[in-house]
C-alpha atoms as a PDB file:
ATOM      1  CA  UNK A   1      36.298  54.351 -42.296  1.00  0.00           C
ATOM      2  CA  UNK A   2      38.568  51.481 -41.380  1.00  0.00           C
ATOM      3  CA  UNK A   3      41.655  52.817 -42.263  1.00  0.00           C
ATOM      4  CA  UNK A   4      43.494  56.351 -41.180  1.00  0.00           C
ATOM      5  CA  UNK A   5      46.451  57.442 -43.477  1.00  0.00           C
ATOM      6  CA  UNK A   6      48.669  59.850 -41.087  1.00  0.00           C
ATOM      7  CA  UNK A   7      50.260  62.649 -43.219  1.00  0.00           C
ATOM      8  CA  UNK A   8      53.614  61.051 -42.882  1.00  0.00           C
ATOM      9  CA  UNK A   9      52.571  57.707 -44.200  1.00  0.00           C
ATOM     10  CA  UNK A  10      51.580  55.290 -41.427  1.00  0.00           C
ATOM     11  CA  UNK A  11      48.453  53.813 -41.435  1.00  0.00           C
ATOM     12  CA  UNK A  12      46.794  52.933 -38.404  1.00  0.00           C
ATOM     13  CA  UNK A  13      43.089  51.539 -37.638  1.00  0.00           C
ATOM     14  CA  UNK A  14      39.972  53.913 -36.678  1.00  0.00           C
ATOM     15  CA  UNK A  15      38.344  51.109 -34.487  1.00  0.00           C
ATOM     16  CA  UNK A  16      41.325  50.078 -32.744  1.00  0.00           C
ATOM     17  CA  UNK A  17      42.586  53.734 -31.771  1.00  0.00           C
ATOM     18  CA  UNK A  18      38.851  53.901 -30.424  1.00  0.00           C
ATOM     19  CA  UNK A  19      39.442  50.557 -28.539  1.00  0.00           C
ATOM     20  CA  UNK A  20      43.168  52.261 -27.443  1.00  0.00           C
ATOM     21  CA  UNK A  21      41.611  55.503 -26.257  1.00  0.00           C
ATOM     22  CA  UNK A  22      38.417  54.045 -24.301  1.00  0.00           C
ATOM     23  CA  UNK A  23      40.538  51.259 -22.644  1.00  0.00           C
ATOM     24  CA  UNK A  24      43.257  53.715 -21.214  1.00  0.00           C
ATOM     25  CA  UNK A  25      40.939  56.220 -19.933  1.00  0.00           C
ATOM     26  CA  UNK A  26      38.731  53.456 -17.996  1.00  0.00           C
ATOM     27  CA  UNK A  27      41.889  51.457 -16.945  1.00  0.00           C
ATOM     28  CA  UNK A  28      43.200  54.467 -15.372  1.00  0.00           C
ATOM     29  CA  UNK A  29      40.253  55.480 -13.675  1.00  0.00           C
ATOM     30  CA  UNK A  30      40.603  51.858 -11.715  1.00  0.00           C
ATOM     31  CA  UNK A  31      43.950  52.779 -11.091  1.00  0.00           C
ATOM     32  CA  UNK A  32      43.653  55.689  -9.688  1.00  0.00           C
ATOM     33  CA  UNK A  33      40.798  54.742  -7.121  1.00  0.00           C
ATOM     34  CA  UNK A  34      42.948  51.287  -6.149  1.00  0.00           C
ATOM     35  CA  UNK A  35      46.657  51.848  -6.033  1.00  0.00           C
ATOM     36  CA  UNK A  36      47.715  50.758  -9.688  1.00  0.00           C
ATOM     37  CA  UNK A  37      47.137  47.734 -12.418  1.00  0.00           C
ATOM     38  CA  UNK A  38      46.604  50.201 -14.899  1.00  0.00           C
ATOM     39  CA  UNK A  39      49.018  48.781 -17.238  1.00  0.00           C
ATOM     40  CA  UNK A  40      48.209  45.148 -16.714  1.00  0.00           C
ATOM     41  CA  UNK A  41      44.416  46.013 -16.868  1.00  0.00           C
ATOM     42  CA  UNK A  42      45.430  46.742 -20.848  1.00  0.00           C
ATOM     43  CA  UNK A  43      47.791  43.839 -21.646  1.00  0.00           C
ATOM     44  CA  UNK A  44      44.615  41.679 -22.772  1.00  0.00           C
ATOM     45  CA  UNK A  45      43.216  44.192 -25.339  1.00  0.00           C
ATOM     46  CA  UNK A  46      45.951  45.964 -26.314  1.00  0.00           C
ATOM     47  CA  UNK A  47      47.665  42.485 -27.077  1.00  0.00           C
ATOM     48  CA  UNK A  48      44.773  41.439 -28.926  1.00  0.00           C
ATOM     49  CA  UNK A  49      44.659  44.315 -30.765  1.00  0.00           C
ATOM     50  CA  UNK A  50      48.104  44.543 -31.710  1.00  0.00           C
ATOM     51  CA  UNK A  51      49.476  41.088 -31.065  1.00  0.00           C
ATOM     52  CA  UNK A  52      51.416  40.187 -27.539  1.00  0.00           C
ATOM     53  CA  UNK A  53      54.997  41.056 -28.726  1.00  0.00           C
ATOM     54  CA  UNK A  54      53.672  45.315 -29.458  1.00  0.00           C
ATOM     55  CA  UNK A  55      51.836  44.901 -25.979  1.00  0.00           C
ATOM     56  CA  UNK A  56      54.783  46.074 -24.113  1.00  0.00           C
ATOM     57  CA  UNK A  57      56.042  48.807 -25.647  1.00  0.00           C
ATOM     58  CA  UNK A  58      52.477  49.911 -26.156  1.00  0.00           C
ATOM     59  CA  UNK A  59      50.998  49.964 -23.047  1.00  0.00           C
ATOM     60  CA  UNK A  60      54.484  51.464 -21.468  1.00  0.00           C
ATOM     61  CA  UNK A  61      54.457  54.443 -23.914  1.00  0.00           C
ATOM     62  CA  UNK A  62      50.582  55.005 -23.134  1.00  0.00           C
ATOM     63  CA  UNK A  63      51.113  54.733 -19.190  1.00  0.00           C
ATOM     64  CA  UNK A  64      54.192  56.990 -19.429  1.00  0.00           C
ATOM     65  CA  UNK A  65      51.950  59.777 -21.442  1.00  0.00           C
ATOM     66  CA  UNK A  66      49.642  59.655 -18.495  1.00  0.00           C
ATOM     67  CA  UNK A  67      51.547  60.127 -15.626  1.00  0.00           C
ATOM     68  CA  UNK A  68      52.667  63.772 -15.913  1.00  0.00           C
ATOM     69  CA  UNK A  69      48.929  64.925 -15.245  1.00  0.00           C
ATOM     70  CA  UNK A  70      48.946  62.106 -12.171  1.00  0.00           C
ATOM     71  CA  UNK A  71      52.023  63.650 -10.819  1.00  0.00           C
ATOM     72  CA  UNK A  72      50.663  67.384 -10.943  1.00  0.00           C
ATOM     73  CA  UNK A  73      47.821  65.667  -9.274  1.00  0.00           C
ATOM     74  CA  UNK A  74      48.908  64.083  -6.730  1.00  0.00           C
ATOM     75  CA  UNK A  75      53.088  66.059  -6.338  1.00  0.00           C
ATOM     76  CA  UNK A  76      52.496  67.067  -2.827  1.00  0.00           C
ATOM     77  CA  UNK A  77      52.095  63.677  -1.399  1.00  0.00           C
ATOM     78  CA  UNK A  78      55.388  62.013  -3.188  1.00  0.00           C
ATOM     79  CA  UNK A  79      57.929  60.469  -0.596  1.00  0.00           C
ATOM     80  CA  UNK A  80      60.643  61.590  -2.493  1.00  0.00           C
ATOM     81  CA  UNK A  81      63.547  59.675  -0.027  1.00  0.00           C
ATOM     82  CA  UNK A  82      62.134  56.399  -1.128  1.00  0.00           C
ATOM     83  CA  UNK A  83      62.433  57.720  -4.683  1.00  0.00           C
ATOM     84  CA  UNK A  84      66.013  58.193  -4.416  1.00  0.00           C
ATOM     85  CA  UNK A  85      66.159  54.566  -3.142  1.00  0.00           C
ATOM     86  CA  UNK A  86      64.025  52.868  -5.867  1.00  0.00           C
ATOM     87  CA  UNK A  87      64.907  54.907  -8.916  1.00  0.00           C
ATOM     88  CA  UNK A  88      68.738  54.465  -9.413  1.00  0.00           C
ATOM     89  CA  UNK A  89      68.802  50.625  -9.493  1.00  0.00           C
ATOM     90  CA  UNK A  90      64.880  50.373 -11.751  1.00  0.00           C
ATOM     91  CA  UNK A  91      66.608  52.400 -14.148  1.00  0.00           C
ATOM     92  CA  UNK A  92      69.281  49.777 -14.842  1.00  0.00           C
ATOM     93  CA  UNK A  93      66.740  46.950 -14.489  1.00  0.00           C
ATOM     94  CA  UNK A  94      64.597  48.776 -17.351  1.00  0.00           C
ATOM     95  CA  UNK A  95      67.642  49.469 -19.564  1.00  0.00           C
ATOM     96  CA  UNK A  96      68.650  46.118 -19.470  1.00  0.00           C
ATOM     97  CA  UNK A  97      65.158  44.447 -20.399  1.00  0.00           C
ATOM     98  CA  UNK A  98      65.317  46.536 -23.425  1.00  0.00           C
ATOM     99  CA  UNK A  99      68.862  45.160 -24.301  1.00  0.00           C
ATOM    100  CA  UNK A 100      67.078  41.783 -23.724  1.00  0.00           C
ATOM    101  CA  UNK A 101      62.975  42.159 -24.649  1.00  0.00           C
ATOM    102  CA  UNK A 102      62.759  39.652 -27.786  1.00  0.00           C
ATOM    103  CA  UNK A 103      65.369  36.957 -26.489  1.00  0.00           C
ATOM    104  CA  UNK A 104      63.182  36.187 -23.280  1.00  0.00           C
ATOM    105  CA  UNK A 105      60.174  34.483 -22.040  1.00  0.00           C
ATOM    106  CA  UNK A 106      58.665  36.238 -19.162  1.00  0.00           C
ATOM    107  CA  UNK A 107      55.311  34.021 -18.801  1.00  0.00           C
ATOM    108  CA  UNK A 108      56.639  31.901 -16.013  1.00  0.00           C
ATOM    109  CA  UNK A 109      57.498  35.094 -13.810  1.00  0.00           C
ATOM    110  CA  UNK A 110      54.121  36.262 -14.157  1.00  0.00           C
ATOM    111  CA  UNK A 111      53.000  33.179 -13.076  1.00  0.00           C
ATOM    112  CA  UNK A 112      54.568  33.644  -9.362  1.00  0.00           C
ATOM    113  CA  UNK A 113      53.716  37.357  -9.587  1.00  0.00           C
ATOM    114  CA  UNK A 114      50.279  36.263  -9.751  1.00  0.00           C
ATOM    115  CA  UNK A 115      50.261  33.967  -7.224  1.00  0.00           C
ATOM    116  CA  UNK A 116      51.825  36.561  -4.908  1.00  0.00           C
ATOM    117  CA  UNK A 117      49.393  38.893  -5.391  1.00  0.00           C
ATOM    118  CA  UNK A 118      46.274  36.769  -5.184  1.00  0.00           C
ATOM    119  CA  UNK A 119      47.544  36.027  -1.620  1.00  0.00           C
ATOM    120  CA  UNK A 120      47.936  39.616  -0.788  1.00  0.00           C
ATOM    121  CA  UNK A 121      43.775  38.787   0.015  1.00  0.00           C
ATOM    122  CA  UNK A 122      44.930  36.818   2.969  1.00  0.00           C
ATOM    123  CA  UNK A 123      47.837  38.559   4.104  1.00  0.00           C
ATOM    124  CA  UNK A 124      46.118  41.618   4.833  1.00  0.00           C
ATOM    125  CA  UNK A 125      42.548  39.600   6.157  1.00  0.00           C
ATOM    126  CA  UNK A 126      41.059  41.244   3.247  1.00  0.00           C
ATOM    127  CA  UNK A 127      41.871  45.077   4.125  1.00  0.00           C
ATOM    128  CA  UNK A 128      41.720  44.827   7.541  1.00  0.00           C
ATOM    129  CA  UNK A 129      45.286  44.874   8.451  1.00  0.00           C
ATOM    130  CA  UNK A 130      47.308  47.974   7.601  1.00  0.00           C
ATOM    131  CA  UNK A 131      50.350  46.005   7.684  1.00  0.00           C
ATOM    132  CA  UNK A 132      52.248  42.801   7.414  1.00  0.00           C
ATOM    133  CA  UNK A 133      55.662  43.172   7.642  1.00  0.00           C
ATOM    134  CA  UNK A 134      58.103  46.179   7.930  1.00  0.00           C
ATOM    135  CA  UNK A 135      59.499  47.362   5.080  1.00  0.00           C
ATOM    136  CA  UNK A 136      62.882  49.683   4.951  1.00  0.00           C
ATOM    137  CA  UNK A 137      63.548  51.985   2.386  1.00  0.00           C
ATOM    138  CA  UNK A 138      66.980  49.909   1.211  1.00  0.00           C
ATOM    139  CA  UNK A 139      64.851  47.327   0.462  1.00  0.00           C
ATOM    140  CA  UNK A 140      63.311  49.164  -2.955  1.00  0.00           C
ATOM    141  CA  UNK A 141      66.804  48.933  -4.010  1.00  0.00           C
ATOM    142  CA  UNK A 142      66.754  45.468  -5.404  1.00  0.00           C
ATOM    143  CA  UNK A 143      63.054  45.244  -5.957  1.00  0.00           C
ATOM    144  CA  UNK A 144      63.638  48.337  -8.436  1.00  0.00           C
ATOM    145  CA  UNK A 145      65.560  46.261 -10.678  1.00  0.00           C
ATOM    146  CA  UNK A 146      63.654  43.478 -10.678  1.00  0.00           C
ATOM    147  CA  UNK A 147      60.019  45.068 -11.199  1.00  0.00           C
ATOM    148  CA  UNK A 148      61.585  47.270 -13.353  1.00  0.00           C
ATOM    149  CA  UNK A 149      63.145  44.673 -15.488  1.00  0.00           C
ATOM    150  CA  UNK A 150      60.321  42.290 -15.928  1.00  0.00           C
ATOM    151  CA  UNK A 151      57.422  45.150 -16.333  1.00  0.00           C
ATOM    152  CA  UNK A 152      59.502  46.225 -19.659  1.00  0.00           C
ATOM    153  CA  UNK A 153      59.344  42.898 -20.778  1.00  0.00           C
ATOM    154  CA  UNK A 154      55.788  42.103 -19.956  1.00  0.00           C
ATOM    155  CA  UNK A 155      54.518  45.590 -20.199  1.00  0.00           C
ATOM    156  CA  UNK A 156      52.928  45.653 -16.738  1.00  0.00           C
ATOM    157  CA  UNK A 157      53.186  43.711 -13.405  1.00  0.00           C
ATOM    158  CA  UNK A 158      50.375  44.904 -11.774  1.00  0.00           C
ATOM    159  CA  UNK A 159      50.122  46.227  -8.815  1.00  0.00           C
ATOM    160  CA  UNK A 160      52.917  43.730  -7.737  1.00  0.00           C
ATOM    161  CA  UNK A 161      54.630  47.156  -5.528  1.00  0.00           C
ATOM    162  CA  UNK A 162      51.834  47.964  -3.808  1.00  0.00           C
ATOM    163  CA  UNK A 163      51.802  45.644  -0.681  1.00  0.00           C
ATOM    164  CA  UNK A 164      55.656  47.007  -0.371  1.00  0.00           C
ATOM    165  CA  UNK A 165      54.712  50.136  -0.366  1.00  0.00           C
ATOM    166  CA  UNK A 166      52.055  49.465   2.605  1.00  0.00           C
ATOM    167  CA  UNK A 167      54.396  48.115   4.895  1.00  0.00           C
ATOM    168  CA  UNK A 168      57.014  50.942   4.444  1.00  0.00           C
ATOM    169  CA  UNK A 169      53.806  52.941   5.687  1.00  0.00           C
ATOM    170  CA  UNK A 170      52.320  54.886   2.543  1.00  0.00           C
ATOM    171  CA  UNK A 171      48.306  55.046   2.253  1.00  0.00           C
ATOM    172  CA  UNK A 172      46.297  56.514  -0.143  1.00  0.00           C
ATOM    173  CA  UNK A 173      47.541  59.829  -2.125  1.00  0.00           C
ATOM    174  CA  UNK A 174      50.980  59.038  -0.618  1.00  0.00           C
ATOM    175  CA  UNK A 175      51.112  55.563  -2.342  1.00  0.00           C
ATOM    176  CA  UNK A 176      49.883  56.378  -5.216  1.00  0.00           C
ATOM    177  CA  UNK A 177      52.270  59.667  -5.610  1.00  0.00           C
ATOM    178  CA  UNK A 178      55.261  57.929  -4.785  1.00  0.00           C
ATOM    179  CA  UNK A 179      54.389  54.942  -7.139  1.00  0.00           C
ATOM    180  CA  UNK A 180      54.002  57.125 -10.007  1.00  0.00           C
ATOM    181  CA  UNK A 181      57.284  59.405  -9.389  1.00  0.00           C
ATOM    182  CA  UNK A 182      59.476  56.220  -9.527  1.00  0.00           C
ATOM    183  CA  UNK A 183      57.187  54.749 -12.878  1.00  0.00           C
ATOM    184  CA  UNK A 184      57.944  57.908 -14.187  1.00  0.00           C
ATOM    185  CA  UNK A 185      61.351  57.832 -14.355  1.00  0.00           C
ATOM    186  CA  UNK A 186      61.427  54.410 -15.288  1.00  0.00           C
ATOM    187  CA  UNK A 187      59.370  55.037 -18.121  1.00  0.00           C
ATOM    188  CA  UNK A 188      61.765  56.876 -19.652  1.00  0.00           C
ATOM    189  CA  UNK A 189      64.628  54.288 -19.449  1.00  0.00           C
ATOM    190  CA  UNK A 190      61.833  51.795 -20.781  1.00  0.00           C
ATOM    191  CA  UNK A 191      61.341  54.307 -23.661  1.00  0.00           C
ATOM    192  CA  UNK A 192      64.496  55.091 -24.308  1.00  0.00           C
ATOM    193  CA  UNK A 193      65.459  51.316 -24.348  1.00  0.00           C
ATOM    194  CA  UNK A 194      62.752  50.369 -26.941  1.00  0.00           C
ATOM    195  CA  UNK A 195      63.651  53.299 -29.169  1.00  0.00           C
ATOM    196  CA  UNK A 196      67.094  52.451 -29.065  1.00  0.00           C
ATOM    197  CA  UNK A 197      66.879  49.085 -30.223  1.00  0.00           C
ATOM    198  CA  UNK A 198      63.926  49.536 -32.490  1.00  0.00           C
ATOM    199  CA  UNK A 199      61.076  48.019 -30.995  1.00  0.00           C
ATOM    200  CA  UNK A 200      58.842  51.101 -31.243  1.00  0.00           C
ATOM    201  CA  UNK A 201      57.372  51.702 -34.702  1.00  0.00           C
ATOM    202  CA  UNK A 202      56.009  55.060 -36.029  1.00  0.00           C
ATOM    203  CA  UNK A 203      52.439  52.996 -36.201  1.00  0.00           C
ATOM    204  CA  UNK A 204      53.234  51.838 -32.218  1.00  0.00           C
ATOM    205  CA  UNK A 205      54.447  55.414 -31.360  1.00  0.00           C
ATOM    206  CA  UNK A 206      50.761  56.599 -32.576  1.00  0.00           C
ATOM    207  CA  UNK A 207      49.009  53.945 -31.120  1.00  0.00           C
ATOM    208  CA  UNK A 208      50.949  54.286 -27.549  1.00  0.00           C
ATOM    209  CA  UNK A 209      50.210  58.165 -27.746  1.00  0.00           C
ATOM    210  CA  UNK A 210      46.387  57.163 -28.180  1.00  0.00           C
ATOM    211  CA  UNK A 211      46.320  55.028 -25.210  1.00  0.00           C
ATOM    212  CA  UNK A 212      48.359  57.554 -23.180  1.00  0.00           C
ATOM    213  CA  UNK A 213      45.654  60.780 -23.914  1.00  0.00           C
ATOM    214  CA  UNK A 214      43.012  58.028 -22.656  1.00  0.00           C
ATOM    215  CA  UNK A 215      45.179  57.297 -19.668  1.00  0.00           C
ATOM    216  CA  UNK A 216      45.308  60.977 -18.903  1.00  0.00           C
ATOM    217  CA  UNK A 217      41.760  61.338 -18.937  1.00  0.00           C
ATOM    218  CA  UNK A 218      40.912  58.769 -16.297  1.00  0.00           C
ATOM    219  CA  UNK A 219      43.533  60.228 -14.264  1.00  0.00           C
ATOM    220  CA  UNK A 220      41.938  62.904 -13.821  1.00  0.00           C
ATOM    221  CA  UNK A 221      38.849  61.477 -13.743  1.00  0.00           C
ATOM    222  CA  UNK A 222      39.993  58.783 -11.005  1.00  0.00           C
ATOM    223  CA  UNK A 223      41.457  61.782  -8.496  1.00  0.00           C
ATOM    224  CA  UNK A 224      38.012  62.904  -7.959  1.00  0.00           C
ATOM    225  CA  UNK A 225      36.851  59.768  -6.833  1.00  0.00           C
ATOM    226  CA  UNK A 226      39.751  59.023  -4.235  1.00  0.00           C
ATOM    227  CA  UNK A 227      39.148  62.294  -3.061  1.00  0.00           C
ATOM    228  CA  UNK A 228      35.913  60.838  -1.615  1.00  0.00           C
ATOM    229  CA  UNK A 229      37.175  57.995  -0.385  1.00  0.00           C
ATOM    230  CA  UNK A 230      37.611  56.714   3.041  1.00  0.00           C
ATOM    231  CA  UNK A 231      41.319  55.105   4.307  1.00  0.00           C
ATOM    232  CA  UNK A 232      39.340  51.598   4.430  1.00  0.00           C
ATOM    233  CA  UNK A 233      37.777  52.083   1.467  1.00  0.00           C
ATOM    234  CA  UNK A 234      40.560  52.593  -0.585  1.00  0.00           C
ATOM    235  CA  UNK A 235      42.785  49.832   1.285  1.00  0.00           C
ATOM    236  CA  UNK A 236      39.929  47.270   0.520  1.00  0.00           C
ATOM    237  CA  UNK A 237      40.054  48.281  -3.600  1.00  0.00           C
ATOM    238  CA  UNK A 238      43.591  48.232  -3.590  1.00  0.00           C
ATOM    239  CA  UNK A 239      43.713  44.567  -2.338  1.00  0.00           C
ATOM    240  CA  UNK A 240      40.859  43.529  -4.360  1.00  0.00           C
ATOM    241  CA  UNK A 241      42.761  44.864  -7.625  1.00  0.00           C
ATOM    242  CA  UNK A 242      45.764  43.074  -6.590  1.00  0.00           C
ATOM    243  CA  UNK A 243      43.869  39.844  -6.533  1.00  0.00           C
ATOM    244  CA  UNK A 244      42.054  40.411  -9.847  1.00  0.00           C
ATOM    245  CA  UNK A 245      45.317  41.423 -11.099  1.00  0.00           C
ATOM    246  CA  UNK A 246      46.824  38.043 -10.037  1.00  0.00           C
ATOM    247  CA  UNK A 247      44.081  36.058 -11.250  1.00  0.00           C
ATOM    248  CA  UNK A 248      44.666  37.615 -14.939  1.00  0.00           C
ATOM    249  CA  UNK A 249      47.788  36.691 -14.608  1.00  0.00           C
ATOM    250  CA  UNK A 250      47.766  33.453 -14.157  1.00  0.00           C
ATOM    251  CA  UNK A 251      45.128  32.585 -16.341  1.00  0.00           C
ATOM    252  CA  UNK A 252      47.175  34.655 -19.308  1.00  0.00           C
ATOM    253  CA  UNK A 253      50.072  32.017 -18.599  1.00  0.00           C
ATOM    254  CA  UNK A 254      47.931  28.829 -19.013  1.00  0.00           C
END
């Protein structure tokens, strides 16, 4: 059966809620075990299964659905100070992407995010450095808004926070707790933001809450293999994600 008629009308496809379901659950199961990327791990299929202008809204709606069950996981290790820094101004930045999402052209930006994070394999002597610069906690106030702003337009930056977050001294559960406490409430000014203006459909609401019960399961799945990982270990997938992530990124923009 190709075709799925919901009760309320809106048709979706079998195959490609399949595609949806399998790609967030093994997406998240890599981002769980390295620090993040979930979301841009899905901008290639979900854009080819939808087209690159649903992407966004997609992918943001799926990751959002996810992160409650990461958060129970993981709510004991969340640095909630740097929250308070991070949050405020990433909620404006999100808002006003929404206000903005079809008049701009975010390719070029992912173009330097990408070549940022490939070199993240160098600054850090491929994961044998814990650190490379220090990092205060009013610094997350302008790199809120900014990631904030272009991940609603693009629908993912990566793990572009990540190296930020290991120089203001998180590892591990910590990084990934705190990460996901600010995405959270972010997602719901990203959310809100598309709903407002109309950029999520009934059909891209359905699709978005297929993704996200994917993304849930490899949350779960992911804990219990960072659980048996070593400090090292986990610093050394983190930094190879951020270079595969950059790499995807700037081969998307050629």
């Amino acid at each position: 059966m190709a075709e799925i008629l919901l009760y309320f009308g809106t048709e979706i496809s079998f195959w490609i809620a399949i595609m949806l379901f399998f790609a967030g659950l093994l997406a998240f199961v890599i981002s769980t075990i390295s620090g993040g990327g979930g979301a841009l791990l899905l901008i290639p299929i979900v854009s080819w299964c939808l087209g690159a202008t649903a992407a966004p809204p997609v992918i943001n709606l799926g990751t959002f659905i996810g992160r409650p069950v990461r958060l129970y996981l993981f709510w004991q290790n969340i640095h909630w100070r740097l929250v308070g820094y991070y949050v405020p101004s990433a909620l404006l930045g999100a808002l006003l992407a929404g206000l903005l999402f079809s008049r701009l052209n975010a390719n070029w930006i992912q173009l330097m995010v990408g070549i940022f994070l490939v070199s993240t394999v160098f600054q850090y002597r491929f994961g044998k450095v814990d650190k490379t610069f220090d990092m205060p906690l009013k610094g997350f106030i302008p790199l809120g808004f900014i990631v904030a702003f272009v991940s609603t337009l693009v629908g993912g930056l990566g793990p572009i926070m990540n190296p930020f977050y290991m120089n203001s001294g998180l590892q591990k559960e910590d990084l990934i707790a705190t990460k996901t406490a600010n995405a959270f409430f972010v997602g719901i000014a990203q959310l809100g933001s598309y709903t407002f203006f109309g950029i999520l459909s009934p059909t891209l609401w359905i699709y978005g809450l297929i993704l996200g019960v994917g993304a849930t399961i490899g949350n779960i799945i992911g804990k219990q293999f960072l659980s048996r990982m070593n400090m090292r270990q986990f610093r050394f997938a983190l930094i190879m994600l951020m270079v595969i992530s950059g790499l995807v990124m700037i081969i998307n923009h050629w």
